[in-house]
Protein backbone atom coordinates (compact mmCIF):
# COMPACT_ATOMS: atom_id res chain seq x y z
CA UNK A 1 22.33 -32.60 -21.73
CA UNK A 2 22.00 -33.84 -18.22
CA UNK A 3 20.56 -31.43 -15.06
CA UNK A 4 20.36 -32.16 -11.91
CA UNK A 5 16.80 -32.37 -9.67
CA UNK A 6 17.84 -29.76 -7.93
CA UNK A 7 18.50 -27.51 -10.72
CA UNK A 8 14.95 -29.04 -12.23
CA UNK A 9 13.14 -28.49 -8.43
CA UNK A 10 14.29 -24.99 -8.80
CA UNK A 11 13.18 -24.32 -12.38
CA UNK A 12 9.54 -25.64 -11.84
CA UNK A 13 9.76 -23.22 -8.42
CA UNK A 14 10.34 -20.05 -10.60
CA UNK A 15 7.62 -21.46 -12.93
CA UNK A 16 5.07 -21.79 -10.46
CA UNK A 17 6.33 -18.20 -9.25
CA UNK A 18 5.73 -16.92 -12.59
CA UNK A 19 2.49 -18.16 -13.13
CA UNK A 20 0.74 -17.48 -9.83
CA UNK A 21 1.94 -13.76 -10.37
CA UNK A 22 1.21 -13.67 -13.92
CA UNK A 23 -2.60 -14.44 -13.32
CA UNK A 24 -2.89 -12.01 -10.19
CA UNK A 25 -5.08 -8.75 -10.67
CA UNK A 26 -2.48 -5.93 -10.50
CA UNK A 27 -2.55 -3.41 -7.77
CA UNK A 28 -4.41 0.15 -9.02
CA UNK A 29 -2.88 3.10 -7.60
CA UNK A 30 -4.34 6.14 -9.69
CA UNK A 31 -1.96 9.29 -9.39
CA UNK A 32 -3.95 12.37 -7.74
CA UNK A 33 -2.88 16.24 -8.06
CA UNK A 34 -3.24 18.52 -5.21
CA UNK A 35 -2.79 21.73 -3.68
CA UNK A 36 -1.56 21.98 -0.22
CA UNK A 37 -0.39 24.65 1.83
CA UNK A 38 3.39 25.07 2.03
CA UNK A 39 3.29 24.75 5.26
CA UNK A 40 1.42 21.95 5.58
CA UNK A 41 3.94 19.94 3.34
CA UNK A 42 6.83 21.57 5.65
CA UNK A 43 5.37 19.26 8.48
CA UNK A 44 4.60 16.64 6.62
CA UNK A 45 8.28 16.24 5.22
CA UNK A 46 9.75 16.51 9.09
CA UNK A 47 8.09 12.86 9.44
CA UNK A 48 9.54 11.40 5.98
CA UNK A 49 12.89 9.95 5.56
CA UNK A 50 15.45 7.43 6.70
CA UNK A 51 14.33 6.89 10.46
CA UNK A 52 11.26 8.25 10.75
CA UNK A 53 7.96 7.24 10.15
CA UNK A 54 6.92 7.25 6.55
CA UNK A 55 9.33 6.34 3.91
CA UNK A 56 7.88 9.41 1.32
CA UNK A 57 5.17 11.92 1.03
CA UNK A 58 2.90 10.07 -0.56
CA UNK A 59 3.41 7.15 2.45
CA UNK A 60 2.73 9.95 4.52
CA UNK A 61 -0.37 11.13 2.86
CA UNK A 62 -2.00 8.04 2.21
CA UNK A 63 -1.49 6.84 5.62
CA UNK A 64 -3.49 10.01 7.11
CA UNK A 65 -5.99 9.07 4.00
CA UNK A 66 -6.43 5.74 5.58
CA UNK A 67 -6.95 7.02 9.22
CA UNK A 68 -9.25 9.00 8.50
CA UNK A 69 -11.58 7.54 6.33
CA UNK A 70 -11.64 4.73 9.37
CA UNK A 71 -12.25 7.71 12.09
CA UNK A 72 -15.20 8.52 9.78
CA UNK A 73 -15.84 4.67 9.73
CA UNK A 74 -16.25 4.81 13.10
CA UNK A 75 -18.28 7.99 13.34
CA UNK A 76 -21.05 6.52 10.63
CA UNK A 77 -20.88 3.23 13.07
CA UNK A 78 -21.56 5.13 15.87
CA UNK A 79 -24.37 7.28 14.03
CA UNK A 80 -26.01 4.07 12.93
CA UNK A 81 -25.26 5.36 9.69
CA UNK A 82 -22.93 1.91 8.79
CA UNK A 83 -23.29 -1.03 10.46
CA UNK A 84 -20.34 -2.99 11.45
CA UNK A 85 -16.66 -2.24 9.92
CA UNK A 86 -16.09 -0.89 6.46
């Protein structure tokens, strides 16, 4: 059975693709429970969706997760209680 290089170039690509994925550390993203206010999750929903600004809840809350852990970044910075970035 004959292939051609191009078939062959393509095969080792995939392979190399396999392998540098394979041997990657997997992302961790533990599931949390909460309660939250009704409301709260009423305004967080008006932000979610095609067109908006987060693609789901859980975009939405770890994105104000993020932001605020680097406000408080910045707070500790400013109190000398960090030094430099996170």
């Amino acid at each position: 059975m004959l292939v051609d290089a191009e078939t062959v170039a393509y095969a080792w690509s995939i392979t190399l693709v396999i392998l540098l994925y394979g041997f990657l550390p997997p992302i961790v993203m533990p599931k949390i429970s909460l309660d939250m206010p009704n409301e709260l999750l009423e305004d967080l929903k008006a932000h979610v969706g095609d067109a908006k600004k987060f693609v789901s809840v859980a975009d939405a809350v770890r994105t104000a997760c993020r932001k605020m852990l680097d406000h408080l970044d910045e707070i500790d910075t400013r109190h000398g209680r960090i030094e430099g970035g996170s």
